[in-house]
N, C-alpha and C. Protein backbone atom coordinates (compact mmCIF):
# COMPACT_ATOMS: atom_id res chain seq x y z
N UNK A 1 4.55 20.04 -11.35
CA UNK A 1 4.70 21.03 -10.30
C UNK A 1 5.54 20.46 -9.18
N UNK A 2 6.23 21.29 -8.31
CA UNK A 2 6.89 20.93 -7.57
C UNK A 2 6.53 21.35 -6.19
N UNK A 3 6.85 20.57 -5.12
CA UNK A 3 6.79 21.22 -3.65
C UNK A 3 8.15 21.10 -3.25
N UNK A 4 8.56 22.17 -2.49
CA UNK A 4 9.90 22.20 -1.83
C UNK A 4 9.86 22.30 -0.42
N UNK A 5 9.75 21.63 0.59
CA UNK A 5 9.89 22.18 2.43
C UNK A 5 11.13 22.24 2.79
N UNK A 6 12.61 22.50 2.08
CA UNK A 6 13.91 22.56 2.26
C UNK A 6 13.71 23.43 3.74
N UNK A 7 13.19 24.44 3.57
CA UNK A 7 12.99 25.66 4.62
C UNK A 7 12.01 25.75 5.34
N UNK A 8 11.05 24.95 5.49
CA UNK A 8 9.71 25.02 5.83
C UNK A 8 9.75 23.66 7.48
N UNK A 9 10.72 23.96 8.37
CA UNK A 9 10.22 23.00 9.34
C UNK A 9 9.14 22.95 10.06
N UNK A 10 8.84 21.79 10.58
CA UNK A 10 7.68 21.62 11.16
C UNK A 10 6.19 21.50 10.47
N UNK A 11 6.54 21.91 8.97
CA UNK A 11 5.02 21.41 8.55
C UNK A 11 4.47 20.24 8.51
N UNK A 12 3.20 19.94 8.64
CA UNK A 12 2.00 19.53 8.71
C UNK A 12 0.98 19.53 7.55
N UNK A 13 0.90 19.02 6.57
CA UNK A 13 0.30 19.50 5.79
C UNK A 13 -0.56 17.70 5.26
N UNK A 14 -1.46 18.45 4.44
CA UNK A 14 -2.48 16.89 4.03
C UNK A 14 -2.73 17.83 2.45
N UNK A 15 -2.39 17.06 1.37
CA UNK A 15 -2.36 17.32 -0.15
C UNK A 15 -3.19 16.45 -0.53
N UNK A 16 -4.71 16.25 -1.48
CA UNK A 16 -5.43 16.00 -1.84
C UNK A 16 -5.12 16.07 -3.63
N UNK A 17 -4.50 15.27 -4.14
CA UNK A 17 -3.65 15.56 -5.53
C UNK A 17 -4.89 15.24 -6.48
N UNK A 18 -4.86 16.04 -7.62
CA UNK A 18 -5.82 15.47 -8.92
C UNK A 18 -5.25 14.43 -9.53
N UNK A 19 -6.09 13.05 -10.12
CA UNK A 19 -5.27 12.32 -10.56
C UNK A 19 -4.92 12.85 -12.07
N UNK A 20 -3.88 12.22 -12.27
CA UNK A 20 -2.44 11.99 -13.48
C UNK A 20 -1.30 13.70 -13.12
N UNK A 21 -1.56 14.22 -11.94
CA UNK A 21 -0.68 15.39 -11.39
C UNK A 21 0.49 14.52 -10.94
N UNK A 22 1.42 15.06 -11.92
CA UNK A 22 2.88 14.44 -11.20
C UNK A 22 3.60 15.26 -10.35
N UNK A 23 3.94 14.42 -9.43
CA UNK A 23 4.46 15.24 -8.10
C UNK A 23 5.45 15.15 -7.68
N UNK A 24 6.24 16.57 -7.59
CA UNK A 24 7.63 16.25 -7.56
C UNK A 24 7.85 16.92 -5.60
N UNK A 25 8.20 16.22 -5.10
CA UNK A 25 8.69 16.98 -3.85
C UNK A 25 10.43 16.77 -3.28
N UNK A 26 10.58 17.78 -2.31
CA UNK A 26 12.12 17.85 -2.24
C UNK A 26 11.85 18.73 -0.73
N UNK A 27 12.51 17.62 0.29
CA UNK A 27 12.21 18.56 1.97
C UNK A 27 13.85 17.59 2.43
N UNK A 28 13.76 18.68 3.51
CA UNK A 28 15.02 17.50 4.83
C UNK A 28 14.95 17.08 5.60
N UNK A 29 13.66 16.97 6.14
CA UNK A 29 13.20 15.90 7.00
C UNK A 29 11.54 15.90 7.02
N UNK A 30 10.96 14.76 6.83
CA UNK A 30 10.02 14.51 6.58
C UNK A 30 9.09 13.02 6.78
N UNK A 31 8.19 12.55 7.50
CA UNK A 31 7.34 11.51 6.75
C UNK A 31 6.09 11.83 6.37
N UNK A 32 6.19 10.88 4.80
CA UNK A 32 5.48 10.91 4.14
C UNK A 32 4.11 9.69 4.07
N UNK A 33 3.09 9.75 3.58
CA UNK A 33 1.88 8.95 3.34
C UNK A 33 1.53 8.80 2.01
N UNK A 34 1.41 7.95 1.57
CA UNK A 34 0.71 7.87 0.21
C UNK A 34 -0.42 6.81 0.48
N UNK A 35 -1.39 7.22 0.09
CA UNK A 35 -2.56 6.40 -0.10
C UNK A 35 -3.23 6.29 -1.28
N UNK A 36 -3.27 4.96 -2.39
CA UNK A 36 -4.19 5.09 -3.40
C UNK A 36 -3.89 6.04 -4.54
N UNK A 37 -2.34 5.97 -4.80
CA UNK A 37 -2.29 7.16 -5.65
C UNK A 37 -2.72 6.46 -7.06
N UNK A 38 -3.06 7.75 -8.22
CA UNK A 38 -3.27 7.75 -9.17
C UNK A 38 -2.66 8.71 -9.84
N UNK A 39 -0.78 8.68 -9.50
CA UNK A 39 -0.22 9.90 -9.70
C UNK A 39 1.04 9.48 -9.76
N UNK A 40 2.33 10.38 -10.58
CA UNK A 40 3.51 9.77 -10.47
C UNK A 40 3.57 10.50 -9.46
N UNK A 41 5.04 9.93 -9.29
CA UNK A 41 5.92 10.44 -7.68
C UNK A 41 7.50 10.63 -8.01
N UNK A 42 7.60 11.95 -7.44
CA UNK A 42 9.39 12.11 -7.39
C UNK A 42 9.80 12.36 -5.86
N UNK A 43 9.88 11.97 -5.16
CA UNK A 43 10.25 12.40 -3.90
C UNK A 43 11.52 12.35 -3.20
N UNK A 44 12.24 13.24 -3.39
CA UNK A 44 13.51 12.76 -2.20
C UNK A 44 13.93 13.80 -0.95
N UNK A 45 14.44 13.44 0.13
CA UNK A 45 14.88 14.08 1.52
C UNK A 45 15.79 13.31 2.05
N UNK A 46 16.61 14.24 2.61
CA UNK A 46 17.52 14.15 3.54
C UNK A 46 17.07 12.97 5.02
N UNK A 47 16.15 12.93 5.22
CA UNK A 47 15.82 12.05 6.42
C UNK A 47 14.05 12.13 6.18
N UNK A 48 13.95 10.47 6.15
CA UNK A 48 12.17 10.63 6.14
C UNK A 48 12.07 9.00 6.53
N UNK A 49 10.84 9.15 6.40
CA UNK A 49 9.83 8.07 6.68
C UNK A 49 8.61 8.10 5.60
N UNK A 50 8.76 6.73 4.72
CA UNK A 50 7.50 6.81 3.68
C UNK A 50 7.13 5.80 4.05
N UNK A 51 5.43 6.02 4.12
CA UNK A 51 4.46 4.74 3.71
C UNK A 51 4.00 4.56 2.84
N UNK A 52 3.94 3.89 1.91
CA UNK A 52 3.08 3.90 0.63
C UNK A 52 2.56 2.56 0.39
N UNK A 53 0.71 3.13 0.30
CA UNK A 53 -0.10 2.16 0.12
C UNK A 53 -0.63 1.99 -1.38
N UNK A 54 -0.59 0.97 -1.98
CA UNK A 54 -0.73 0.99 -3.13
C UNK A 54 -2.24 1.13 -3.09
N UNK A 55 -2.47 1.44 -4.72
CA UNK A 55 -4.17 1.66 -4.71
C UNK A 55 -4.49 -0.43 -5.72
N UNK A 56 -6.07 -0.54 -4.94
CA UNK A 56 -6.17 -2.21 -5.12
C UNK A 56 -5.60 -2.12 -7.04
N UNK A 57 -5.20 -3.02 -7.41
CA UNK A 57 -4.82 -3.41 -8.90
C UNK A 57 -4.39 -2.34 -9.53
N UNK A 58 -3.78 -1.52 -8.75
CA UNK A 58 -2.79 -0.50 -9.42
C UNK A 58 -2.03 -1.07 -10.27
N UNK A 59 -1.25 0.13 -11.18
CA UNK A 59 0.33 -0.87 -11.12
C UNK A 59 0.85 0.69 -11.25
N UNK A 60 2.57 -0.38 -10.41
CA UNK A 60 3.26 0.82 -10.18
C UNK A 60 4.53 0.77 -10.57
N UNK A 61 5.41 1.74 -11.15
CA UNK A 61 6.84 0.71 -11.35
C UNK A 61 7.77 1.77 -10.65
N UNK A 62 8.37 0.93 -9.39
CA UNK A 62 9.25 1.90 -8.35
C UNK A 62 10.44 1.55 -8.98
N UNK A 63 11.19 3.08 -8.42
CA UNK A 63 12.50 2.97 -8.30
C UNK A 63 12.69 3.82 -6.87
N UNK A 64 13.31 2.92 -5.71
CA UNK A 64 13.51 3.45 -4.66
C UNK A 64 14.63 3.22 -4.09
N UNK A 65 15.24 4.12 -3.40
CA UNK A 65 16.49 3.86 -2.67
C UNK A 65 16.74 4.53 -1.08
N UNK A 66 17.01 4.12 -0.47
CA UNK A 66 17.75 4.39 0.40
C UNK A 66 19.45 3.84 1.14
N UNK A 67 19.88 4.98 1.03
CA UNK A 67 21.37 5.22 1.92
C UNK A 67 21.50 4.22 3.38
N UNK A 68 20.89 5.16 3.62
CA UNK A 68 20.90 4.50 5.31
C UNK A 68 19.78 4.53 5.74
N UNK A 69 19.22 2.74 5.61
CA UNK A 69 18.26 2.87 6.31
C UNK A 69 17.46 1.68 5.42
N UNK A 70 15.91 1.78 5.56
CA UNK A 70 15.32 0.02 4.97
C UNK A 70 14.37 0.57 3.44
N UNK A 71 14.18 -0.14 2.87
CA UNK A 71 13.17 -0.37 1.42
C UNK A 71 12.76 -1.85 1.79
N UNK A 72 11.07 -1.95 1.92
CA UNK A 72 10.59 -2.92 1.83
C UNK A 72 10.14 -3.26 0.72
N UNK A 73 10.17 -4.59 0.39
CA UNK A 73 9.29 -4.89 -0.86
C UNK A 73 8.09 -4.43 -1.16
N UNK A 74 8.19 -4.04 -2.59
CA UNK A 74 7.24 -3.37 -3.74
C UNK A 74 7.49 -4.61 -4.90
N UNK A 75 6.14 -4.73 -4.92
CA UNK A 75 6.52 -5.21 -6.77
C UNK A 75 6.46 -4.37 -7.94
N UNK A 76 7.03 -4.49 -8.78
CA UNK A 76 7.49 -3.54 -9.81
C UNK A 76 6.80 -3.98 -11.22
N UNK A 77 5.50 -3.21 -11.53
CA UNK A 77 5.02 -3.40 -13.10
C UNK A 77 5.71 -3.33 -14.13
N UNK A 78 5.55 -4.35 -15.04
CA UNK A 78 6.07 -3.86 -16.52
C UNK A 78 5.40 -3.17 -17.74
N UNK A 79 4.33 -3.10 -17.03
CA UNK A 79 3.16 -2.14 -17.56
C UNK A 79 3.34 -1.07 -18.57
N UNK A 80 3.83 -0.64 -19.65
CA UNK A 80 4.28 1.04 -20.20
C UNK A 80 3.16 1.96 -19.55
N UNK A 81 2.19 1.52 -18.99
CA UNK A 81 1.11 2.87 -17.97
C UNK A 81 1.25 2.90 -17.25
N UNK A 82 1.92 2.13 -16.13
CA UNK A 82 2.29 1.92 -14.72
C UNK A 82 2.52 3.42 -14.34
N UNK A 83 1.94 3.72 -12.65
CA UNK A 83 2.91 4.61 -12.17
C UNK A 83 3.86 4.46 -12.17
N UNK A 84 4.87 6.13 -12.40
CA UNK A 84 6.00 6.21 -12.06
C UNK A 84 6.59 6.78 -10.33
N UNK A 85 7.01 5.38 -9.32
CA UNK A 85 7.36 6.06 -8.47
C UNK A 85 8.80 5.95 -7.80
N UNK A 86 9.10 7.26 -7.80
CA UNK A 86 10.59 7.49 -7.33
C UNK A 86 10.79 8.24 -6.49
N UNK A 87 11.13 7.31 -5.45
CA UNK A 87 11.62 7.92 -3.57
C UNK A 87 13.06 7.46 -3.45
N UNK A 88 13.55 9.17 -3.46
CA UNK A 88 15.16 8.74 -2.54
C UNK A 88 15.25 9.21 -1.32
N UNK A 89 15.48 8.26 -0.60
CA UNK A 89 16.45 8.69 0.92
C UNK A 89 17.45 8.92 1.11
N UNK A 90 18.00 9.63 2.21
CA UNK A 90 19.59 9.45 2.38
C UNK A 90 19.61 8.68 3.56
N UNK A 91 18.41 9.16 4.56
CA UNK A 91 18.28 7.93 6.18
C UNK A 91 17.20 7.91 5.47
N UNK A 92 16.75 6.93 6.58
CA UNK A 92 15.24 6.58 6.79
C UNK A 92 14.92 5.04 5.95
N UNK A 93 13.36 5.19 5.78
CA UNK A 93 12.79 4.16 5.84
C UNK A 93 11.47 4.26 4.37
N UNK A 94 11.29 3.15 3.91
CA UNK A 94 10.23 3.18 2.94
C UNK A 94 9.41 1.60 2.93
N UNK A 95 8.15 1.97 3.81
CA UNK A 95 7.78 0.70 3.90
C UNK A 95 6.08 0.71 3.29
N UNK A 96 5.38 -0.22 3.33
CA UNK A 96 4.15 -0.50 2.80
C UNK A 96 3.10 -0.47 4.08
């Protein structure tokens, strides 16, 4: 399933996901939270701010990028069960 806020400024919102729901989102300005997921991730925007907290002995295998702007270190599972998580930026920031 997908979420789109392309058009939706100013939301506010708190998503409570079922785990193994893969989540695809797509906004133009945004920060984001992840806490403890048990979920893939597709996320990209035009300008954001991600935090993402891993869940304890997860594993996760990122692919993240940003344009303009920082990616902090993640370590990356080789796991074949690992989450799949993928955040693009064009600005902004993706830190832990």
């Amino acid at each position: 399933n997908k979420f789109d806020f392309k058009s939706t400024a100013g939301s506010d919102c708190v998503f409570k996901i079922p785990r193994d729901y893969k989540v695809n989102i797509r906004a133009s300005n945004g920060k984001f939270t992840f806490h403890h997921l048990d979920n893939d991730i597709d996320l990209f925007a035009d300008n954001g701010r991600v935090n993402f907290k891993p869940k304890k002995n997860g594993k996760y295998s990122y692919d993240l990028s940003v344009v303009n702007g920082l990616v902090g270190k993640f370590k990356t599972s080789q796991d074949a069960n690992a989450r799949k998580i993928k955040i693009a930026l064009t600005n902004g920031k993706i830190t832990d």
